[in-house]
C-alpha atoms as a PDB file:
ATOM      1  CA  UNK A   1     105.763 178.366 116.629  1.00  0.00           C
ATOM      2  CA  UNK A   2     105.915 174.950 118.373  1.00  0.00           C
ATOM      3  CA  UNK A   3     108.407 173.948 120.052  1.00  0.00           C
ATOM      4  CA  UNK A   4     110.251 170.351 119.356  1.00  0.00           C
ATOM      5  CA  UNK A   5     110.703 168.245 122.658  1.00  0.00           C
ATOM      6  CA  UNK A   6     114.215 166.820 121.939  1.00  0.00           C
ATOM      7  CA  UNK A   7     113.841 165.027 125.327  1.00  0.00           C
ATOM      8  CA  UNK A   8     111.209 162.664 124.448  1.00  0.00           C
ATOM      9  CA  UNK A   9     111.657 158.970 122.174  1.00  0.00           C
ATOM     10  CA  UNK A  10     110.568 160.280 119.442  1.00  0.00           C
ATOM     11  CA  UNK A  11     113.046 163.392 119.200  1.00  0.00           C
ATOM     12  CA  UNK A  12     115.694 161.116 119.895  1.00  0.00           C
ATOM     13  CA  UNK A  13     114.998 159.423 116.493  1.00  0.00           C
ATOM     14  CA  UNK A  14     115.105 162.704 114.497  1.00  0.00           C
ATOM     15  CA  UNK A  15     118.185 163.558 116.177  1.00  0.00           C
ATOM     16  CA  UNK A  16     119.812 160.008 115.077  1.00  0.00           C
ATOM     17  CA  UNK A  17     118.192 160.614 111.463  1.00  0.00           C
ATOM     18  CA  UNK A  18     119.522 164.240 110.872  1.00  0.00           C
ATOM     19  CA  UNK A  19     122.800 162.566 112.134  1.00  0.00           C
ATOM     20  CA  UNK A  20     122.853 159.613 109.320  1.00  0.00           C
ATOM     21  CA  UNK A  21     121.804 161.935 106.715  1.00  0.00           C
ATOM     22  CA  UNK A  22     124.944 163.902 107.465  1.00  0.00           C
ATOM     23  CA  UNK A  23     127.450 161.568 107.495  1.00  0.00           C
ATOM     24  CA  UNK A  24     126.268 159.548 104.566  1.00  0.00           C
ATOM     25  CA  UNK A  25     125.892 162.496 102.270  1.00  0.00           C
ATOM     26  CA  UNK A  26     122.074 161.771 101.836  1.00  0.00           C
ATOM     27  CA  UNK A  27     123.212 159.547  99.003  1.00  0.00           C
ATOM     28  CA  UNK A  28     121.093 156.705  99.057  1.00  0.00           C
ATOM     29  CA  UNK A  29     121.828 154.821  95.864  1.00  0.00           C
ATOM     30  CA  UNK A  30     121.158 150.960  96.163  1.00  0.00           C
ATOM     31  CA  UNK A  31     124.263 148.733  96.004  1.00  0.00           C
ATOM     32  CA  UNK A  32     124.524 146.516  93.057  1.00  0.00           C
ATOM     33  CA  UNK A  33     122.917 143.671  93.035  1.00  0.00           C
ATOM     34  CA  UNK A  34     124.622 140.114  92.519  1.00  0.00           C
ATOM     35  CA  UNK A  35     123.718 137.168  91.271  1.00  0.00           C
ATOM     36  CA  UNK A  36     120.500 135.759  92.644  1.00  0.00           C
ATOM     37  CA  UNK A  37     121.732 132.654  95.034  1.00  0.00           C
ATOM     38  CA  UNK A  38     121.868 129.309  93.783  1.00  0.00           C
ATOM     39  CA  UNK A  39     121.416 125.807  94.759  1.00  0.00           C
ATOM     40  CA  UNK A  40     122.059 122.524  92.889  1.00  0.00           C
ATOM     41  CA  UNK A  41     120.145 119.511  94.001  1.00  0.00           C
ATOM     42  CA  UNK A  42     121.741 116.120  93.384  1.00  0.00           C
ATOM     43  CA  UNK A  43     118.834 113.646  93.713  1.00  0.00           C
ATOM     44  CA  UNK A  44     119.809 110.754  96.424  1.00  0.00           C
ATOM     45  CA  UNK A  45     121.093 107.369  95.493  1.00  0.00           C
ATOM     46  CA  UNK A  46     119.648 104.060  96.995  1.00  0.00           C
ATOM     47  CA  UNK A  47     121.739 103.125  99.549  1.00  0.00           C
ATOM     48  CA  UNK A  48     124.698 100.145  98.403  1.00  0.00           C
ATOM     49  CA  UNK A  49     124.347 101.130  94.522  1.00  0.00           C
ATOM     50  CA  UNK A  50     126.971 100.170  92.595  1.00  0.00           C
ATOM     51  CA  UNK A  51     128.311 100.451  88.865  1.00  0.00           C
ATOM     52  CA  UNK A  52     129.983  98.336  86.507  1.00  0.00           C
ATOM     53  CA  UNK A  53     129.121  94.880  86.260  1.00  0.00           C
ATOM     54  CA  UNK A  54     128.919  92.956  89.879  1.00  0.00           C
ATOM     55  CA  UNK A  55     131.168  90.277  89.868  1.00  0.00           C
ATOM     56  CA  UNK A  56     129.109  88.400  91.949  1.00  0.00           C
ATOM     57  CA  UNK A  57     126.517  88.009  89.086  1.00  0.00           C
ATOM     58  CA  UNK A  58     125.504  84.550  89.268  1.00  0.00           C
ATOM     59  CA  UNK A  59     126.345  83.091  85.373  1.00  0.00           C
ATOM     60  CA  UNK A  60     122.720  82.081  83.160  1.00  0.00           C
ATOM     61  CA  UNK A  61     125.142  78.550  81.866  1.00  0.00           C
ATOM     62  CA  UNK A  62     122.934  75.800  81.028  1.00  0.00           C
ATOM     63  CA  UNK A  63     125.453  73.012  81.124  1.00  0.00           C
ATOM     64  CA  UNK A  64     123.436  71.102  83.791  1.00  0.00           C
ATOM     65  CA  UNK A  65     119.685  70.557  84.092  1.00  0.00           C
ATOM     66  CA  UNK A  66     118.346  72.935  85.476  1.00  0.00           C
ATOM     67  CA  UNK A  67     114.137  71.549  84.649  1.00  0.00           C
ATOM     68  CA  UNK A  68     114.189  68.328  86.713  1.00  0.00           C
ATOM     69  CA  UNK A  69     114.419  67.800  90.100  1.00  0.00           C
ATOM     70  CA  UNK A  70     113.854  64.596  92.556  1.00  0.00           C
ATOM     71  CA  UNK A  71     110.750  62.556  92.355  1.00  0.00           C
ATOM     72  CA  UNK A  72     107.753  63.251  94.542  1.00  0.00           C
ATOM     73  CA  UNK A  73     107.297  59.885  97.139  1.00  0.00           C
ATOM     74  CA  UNK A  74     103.955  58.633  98.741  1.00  0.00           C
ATOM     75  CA  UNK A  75     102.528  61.990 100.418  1.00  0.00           C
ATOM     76  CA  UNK A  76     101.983  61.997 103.859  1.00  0.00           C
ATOM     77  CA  UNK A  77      99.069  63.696 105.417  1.00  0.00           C
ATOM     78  CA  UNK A  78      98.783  67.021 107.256  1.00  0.00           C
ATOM     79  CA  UNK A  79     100.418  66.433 110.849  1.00  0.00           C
ATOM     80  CA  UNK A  80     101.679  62.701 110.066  1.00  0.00           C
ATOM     81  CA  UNK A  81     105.197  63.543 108.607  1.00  0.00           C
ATOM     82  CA  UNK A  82     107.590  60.666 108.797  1.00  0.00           C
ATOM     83  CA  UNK A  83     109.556  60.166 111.916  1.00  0.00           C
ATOM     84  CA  UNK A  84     112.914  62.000 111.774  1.00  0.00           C
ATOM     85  CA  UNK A  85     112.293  63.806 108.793  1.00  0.00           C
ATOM     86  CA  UNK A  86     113.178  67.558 107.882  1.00  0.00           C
ATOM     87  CA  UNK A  87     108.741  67.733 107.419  1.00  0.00           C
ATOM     88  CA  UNK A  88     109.063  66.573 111.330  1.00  0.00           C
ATOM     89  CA  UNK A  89     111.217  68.717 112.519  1.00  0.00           C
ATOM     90  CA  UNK A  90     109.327  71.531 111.186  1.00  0.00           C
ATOM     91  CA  UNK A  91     106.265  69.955 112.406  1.00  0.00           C
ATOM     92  CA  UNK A  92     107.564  69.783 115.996  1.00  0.00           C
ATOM     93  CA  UNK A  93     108.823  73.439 115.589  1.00  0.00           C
ATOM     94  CA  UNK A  94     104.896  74.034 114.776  1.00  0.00           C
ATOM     95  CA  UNK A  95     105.653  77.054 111.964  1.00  0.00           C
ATOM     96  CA  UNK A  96     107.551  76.905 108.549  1.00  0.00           C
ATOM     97  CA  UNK A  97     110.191  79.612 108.014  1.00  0.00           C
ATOM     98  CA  UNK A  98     110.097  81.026 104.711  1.00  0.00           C
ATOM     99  CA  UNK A  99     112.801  83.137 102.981  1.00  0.00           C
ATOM    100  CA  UNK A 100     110.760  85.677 100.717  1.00  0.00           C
ATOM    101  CA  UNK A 101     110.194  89.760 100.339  1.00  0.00           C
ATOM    102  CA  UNK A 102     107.540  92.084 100.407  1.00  0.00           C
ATOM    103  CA  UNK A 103     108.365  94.131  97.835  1.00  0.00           C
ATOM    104  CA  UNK A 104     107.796  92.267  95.087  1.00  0.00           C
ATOM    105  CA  UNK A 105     103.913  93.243  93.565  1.00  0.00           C
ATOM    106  CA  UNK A 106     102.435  90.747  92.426  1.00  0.00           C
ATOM    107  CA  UNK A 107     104.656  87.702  93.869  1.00  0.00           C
ATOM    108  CA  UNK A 108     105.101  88.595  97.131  1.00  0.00           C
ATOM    109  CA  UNK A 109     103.788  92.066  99.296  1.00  0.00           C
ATOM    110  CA  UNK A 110     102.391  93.026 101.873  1.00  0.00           C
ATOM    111  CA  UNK A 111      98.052  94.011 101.537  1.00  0.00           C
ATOM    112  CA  UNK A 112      98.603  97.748 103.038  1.00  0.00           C
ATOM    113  CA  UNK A 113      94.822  97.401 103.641  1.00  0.00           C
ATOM    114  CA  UNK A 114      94.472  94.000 105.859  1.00  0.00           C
ATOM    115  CA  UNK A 115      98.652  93.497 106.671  1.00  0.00           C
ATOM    116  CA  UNK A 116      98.863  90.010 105.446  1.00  0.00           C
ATOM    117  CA  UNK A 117     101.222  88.934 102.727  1.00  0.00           C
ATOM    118  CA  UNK A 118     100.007  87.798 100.039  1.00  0.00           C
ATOM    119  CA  UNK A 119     100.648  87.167  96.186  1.00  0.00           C
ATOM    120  CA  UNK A 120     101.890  84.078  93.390  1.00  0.00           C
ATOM    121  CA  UNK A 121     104.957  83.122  95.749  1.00  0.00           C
ATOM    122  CA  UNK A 122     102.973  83.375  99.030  1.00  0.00           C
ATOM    123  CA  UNK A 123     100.441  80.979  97.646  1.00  0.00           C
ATOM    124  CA  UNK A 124     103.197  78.468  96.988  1.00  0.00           C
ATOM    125  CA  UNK A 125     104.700  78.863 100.481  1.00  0.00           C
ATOM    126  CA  UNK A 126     100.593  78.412 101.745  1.00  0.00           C
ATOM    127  CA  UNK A 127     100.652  75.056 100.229  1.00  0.00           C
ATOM    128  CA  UNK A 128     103.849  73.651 101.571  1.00  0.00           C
ATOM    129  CA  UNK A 129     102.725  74.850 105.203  1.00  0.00           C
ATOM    130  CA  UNK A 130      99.180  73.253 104.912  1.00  0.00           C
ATOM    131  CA  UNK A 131     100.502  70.169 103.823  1.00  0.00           C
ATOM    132  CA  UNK A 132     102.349  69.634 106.763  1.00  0.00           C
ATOM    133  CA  UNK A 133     100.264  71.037 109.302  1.00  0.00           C
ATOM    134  CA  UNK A 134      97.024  71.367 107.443  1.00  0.00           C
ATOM    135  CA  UNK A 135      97.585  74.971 108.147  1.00  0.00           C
ATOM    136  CA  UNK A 136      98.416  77.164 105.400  1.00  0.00           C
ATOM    137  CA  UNK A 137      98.945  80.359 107.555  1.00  0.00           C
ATOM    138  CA  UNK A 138     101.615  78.360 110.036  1.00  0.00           C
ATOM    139  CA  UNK A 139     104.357  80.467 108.350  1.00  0.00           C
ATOM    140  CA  UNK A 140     107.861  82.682 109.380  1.00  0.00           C
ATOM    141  CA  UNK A 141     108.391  85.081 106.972  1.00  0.00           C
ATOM    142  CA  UNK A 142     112.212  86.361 107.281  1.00  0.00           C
ATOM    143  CA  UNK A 143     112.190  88.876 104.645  1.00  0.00           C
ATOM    144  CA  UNK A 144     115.500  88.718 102.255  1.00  0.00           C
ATOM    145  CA  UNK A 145     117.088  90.235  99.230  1.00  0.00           C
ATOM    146  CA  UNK A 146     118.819  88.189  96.320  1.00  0.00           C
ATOM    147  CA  UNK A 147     122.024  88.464  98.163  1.00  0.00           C
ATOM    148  CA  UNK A 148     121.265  86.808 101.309  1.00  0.00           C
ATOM    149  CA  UNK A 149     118.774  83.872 100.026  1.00  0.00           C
ATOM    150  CA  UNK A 150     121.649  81.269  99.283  1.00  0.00           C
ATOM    151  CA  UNK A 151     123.178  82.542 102.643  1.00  0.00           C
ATOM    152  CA  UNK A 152     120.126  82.064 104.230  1.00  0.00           C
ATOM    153  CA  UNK A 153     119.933  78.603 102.986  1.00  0.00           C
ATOM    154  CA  UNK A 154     123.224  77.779 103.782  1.00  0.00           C
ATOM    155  CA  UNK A 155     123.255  78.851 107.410  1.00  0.00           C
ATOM    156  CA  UNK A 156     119.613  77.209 107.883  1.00  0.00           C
ATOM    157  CA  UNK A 157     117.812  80.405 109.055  1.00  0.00           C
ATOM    158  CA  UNK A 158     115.527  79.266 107.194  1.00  0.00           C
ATOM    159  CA  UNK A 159     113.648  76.377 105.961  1.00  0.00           C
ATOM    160  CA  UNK A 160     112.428  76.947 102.009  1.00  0.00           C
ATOM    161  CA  UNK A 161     113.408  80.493 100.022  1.00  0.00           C
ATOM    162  CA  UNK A 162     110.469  81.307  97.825  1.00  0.00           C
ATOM    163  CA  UNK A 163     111.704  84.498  96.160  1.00  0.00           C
ATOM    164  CA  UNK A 164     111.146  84.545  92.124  1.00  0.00           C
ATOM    165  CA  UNK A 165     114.982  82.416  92.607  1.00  0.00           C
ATOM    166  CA  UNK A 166     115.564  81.137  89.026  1.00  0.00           C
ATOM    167  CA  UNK A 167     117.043  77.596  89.105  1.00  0.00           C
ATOM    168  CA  UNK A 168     120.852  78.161  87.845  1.00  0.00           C
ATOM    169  CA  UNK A 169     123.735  75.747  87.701  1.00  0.00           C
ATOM    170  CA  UNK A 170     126.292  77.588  89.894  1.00  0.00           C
ATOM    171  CA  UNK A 171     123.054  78.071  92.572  1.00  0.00           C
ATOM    172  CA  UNK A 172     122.634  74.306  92.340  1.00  0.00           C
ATOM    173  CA  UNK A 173     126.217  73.767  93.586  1.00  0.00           C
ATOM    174  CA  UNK A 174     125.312  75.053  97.152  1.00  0.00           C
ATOM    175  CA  UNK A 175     121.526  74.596  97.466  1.00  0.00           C
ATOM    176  CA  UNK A 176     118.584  72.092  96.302  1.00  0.00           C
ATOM    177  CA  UNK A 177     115.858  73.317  94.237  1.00  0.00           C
ATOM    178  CA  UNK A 178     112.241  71.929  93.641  1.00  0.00           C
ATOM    179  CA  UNK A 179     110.913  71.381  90.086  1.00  0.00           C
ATOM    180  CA  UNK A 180     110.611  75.025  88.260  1.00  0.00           C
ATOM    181  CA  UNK A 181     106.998  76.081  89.719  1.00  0.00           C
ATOM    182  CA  UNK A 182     106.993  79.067  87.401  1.00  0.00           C
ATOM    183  CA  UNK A 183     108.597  79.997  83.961  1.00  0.00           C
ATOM    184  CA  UNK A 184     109.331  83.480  84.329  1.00  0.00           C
ATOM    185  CA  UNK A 185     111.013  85.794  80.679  1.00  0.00           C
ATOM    186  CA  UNK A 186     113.916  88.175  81.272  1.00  0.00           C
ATOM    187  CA  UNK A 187     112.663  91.548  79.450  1.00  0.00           C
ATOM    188  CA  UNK A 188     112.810  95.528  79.845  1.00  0.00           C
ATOM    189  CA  UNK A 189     110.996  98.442  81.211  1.00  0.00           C
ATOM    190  CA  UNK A 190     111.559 101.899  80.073  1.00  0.00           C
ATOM    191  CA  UNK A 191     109.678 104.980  79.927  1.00  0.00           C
ATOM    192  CA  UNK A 192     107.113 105.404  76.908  1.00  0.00           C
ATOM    193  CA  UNK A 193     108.860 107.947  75.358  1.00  0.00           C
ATOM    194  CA  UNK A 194     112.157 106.585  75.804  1.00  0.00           C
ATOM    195  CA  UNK A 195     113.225 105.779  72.626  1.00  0.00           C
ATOM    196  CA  UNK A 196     113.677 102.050  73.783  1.00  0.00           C
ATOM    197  CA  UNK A 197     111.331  98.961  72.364  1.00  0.00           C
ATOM    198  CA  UNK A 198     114.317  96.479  72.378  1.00  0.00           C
ATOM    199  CA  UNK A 199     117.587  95.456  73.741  1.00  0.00           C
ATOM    200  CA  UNK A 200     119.375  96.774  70.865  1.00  0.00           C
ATOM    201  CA  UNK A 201     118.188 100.488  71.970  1.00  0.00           C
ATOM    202  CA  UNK A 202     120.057 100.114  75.546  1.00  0.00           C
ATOM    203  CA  UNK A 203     123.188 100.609  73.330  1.00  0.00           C
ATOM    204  CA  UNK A 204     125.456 103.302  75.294  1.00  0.00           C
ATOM    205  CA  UNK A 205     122.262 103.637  77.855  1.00  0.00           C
ATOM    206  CA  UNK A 206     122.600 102.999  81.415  1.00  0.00           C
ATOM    207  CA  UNK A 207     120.376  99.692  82.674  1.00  0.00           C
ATOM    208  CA  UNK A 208     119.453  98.671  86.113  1.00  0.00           C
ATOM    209  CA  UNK A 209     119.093  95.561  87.836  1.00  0.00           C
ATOM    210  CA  UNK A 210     119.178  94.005  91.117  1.00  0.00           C
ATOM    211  CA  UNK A 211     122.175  92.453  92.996  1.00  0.00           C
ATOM    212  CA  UNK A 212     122.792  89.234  93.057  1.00  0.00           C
ATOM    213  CA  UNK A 213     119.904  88.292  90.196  1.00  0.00           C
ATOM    214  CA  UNK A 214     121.047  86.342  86.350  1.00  0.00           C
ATOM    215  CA  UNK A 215     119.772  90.011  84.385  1.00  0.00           C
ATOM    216  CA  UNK A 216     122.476  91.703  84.276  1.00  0.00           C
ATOM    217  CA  UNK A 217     124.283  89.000  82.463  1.00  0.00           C
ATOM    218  CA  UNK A 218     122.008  88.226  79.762  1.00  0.00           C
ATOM    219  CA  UNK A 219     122.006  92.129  79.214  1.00  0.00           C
ATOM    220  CA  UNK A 220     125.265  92.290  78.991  1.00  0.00           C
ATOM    221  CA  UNK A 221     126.024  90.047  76.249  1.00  0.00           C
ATOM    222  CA  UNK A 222     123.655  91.064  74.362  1.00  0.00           C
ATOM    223  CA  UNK A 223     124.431  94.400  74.716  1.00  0.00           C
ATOM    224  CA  UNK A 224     127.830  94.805  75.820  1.00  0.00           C
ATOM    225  CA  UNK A 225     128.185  98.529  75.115  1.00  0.00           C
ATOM    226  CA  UNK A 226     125.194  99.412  78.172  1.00  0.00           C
ATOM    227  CA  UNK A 227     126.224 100.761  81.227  1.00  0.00           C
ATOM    228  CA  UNK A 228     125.152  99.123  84.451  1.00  0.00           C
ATOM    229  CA  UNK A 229     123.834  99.580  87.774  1.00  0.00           C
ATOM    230  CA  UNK A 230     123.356  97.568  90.433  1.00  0.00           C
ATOM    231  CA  UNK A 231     121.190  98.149  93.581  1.00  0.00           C
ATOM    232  CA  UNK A 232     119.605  95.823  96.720  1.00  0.00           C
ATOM    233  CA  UNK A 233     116.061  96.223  94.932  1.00  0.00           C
ATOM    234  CA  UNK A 234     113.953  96.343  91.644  1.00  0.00           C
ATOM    235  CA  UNK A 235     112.566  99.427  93.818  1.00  0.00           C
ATOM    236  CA  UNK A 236     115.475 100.623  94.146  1.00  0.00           C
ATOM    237  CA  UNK A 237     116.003 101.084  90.375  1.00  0.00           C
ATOM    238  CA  UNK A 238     112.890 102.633  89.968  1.00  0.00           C
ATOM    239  CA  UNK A 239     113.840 105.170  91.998  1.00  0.00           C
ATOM    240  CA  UNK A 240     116.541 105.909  90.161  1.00  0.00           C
ATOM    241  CA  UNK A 241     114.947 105.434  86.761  1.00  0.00           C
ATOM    242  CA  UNK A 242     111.979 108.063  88.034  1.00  0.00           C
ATOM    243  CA  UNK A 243     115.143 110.588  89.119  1.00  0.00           C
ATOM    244  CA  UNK A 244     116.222 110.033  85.862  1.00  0.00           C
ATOM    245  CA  UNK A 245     119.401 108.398  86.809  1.00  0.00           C
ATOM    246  CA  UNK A 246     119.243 105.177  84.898  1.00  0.00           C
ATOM    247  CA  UNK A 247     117.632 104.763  81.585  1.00  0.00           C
ATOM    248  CA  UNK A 248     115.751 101.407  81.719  1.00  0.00           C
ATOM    249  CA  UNK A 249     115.368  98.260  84.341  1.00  0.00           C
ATOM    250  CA  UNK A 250     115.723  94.437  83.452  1.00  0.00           C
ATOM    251  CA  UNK A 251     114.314  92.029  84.964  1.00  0.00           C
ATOM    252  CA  UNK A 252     111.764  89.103  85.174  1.00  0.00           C
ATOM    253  CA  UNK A 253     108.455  90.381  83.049  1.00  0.00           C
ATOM    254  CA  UNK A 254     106.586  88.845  86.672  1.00  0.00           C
ATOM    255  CA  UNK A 255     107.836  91.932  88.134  1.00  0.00           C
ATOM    256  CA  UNK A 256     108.352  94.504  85.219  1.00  0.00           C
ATOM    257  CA  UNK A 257     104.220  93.800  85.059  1.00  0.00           C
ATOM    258  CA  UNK A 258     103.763  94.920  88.531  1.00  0.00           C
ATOM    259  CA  UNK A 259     105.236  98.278  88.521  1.00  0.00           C
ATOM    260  CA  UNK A 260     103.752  98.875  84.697  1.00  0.00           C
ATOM    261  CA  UNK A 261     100.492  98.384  86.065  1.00  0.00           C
ATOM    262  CA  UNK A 262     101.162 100.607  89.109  1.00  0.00           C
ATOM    263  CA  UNK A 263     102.816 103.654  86.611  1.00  0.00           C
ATOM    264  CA  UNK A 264     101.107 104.345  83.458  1.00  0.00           C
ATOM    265  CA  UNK A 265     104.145 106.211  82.297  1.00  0.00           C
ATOM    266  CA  UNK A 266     106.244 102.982  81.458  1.00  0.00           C
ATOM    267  CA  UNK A 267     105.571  99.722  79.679  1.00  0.00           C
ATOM    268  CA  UNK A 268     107.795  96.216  79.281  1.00  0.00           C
ATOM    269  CA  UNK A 269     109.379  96.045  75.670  1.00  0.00           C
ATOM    270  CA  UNK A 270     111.220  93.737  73.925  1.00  0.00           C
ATOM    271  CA  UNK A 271     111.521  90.116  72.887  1.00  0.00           C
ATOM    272  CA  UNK A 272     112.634  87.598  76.034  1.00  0.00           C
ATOM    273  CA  UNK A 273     116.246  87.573  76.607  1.00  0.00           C
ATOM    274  CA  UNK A 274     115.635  84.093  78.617  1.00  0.00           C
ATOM    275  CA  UNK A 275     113.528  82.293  80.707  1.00  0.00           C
ATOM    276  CA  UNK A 276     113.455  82.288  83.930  1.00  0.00           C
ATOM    277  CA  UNK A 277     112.843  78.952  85.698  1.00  0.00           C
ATOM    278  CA  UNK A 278     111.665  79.782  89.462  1.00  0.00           C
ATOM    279  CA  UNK A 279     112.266  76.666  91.903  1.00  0.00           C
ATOM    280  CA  UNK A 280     111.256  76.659  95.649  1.00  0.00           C
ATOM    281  CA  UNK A 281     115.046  76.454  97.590  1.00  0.00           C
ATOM    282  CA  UNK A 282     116.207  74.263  99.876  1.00  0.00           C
ATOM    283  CA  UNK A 283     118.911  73.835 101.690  1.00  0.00           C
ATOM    284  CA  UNK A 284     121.656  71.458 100.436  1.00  0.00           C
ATOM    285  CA  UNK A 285     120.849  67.575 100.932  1.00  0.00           C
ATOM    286  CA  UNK A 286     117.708  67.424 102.491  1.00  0.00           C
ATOM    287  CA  UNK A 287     116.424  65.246 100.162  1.00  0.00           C
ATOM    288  CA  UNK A 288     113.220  64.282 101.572  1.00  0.00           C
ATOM    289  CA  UNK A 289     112.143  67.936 101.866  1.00  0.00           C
ATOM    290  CA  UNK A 290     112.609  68.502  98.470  1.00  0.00           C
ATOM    291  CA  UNK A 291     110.424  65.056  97.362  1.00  0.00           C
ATOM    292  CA  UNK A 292     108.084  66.368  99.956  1.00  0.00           C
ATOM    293  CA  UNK A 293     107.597  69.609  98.156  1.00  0.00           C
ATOM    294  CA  UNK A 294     108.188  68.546  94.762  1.00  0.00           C
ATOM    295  CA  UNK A 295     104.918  66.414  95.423  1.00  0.00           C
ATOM    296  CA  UNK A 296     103.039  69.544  96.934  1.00  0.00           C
ATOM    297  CA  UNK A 297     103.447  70.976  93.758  1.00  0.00           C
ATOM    298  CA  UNK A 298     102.521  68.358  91.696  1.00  0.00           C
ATOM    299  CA  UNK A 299      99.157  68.324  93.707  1.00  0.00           C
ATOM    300  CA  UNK A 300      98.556  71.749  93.250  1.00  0.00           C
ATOM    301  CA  UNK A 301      98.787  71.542  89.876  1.00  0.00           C
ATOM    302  CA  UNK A 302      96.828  68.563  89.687  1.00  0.00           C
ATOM    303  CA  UNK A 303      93.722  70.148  91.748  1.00  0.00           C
ATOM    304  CA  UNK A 304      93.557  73.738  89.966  1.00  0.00           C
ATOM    305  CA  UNK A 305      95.052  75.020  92.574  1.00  0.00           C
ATOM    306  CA  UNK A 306      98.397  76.698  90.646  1.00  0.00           C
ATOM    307  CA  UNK A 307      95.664  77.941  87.935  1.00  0.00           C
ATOM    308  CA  UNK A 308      93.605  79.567  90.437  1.00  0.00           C
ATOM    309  CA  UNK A 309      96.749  81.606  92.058  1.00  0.00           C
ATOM    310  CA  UNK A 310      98.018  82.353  88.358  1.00  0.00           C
ATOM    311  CA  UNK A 311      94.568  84.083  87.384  1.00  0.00           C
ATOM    312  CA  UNK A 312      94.446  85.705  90.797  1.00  0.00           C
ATOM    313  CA  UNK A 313      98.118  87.151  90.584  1.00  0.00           C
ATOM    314  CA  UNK A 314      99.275  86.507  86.912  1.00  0.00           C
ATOM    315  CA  UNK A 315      96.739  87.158  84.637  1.00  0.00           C
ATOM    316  CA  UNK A 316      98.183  90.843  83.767  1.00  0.00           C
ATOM    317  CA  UNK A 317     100.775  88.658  81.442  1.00  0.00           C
ATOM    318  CA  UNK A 318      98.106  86.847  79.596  1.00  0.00           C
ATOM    319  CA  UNK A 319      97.484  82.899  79.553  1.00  0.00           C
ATOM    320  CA  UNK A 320      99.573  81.010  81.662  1.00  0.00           C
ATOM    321  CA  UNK A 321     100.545  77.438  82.589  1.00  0.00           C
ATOM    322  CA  UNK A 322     102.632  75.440  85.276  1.00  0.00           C
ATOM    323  CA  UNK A 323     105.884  74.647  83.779  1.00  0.00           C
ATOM    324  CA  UNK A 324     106.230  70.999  83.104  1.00  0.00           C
ATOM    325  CA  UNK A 325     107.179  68.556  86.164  1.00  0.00           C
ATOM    326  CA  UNK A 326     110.477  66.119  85.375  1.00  0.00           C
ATOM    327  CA  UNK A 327     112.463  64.181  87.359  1.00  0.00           C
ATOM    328  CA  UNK A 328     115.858  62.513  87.085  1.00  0.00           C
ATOM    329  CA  UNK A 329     115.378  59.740  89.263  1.00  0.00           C
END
């Protein structure tokens, strides 16, 4: 017979297990198991989303013209601006400061492969700068969302906003605008199988657009029972369409085409709801800045130029051509 040694760590531990098996009646049946633990996930919003209709959406009235703009005068050359003009003081400043974004594929982005920024409004903002400084990279960029351009304007922060900004009456109250450089259409992008091919099918659907932009309105009346949300970014409703919490975006087909290209998942449907008539801005009554650009334009059209950046940036919406140059004076 061997004896057990009580004394050492490991008779300890039979002691203690002779000890629980008395006091617990050797019953070891298994309590009852609950319900496995849950979690619900909300998906996050963009930041400064709202719903309902903004009431700062700017109105799409045509009562004034919004296609003509001043006349272009005798073009100066590159680093020979008139004395005491807005061109000079720019000139003397030695950049141009451009209002724009970067998030805005194929208009206006950033190359994540070289840095520089690049796209259809860039180019425009390229030719403004070389034709005063016979420069075209002697640029500013302050980046901006459709909220702050007119603000930006105002204030003089900066010098020109070239941000897909469609020429609208109430925008012409506080700001200039060049001649429309670009004729943009108003249309919708939804997921393929949606359901939705036209505005009629946003009925009782939830639509996105950005702050600040004419969408929303044109939407709206032809749709009036759509719900709507309103975010800082056509990125930020794509977001929120991809979480599923909005059922379709509106916006310019310039920009719709970017992000179809980029997800094979959605497409742009739908007739036009408008056009779109993007102008270069410029703060209010500096006159000679906006003959000065309006004749920039004029000979960019005139040397290929505009058809060159269209086929470069544009071509994804077929056959294109610079909107037609009037003037009222």
């Amino acid at each position: 017979m061997t004896a057990t040694r009580f004394g050492t760590p490991a008779g300890l531990a039979v002691i203690a297990l002779v000890a629980l098996l008395t006091l617990t009646g050797c019953n070891f049946e298994p309590t009852a198991a609950g319900d496995p633990p849950t979690a619900i996930a909300h998906a996050p919003l963009p930041p400064n989303v709202q719903y309902g209709v903004d009431r700062n959406t700017p109105s799409t009235s045509t009562d004034c013209d919004t296609t003509s703009s001043l006349r272009p005068t005798t073009m100066p050359e590159p680093r020979r601006m008139p004395a005491r003009s807005t061109m000079a003081r720019i000139a003397e400043r030695g950049r141009l400061i451009v209002g724009t974004d970067l998030g805005s594929n194929p208009l206006s982005f950033r190359d994540p492969i070289t840095g520089d920024v690049k796209g259809f409004d860039i180019d425009v903002a390229h030719w403004i700068a070389d034709a005063i400084f016979g420069d075209p990279n002697l640029i500013e960029y302050r980046m901006l969302s459709n909220e702050t351009r007119l603000d930006a304007l105002e204030n003089r922060t900066v010098d020109i906003v070239v941000k897909t900004m469609s020429i609208t009456c109430e925008r012409l109250k506080v700001i200039d605008f060049s001649v429309p450089y670009f004729a943009a259409s108003q249309q919708i992008l939804a997921y393929r199988n949606s359901g939705i091919f036209q505005a009629s099918d946003l009925a009782g659907k939830t639509v996105c657009a950005t702050r600040a932009s004419t969408s929303i309105a044109r939407v709206q009346r032809a749709v009036p029972s759509a719900k709507y949300v309103t975010t800082g970014s056509w990125a930020d409703c794509l977001v929120m369409m991809q979480q599923g919490q909005v059922e379709a975006i509106t916006s310019d087909n310039t920009i719709l085409a970017g992000i179809a290209v980029q997800d094979p998942w959605v497409h742009v449907v739908g007739d036009s709801l408008g056009t779109e008539n993007y102008g270069v801005g410029i703060p209010k009554g500096e006159e000679d800045l906006v003959r000065f650009v309006n004749g920039v334009l004029a000979q960019r059209e005139a040397d290929g130029s505009w058809q060159r950046s269209y086929t470069e940036w544009l071509s994804l919406l077929g056959p294109g051509f610079p909107p037609t140059m009037t003037y009222r004076d």
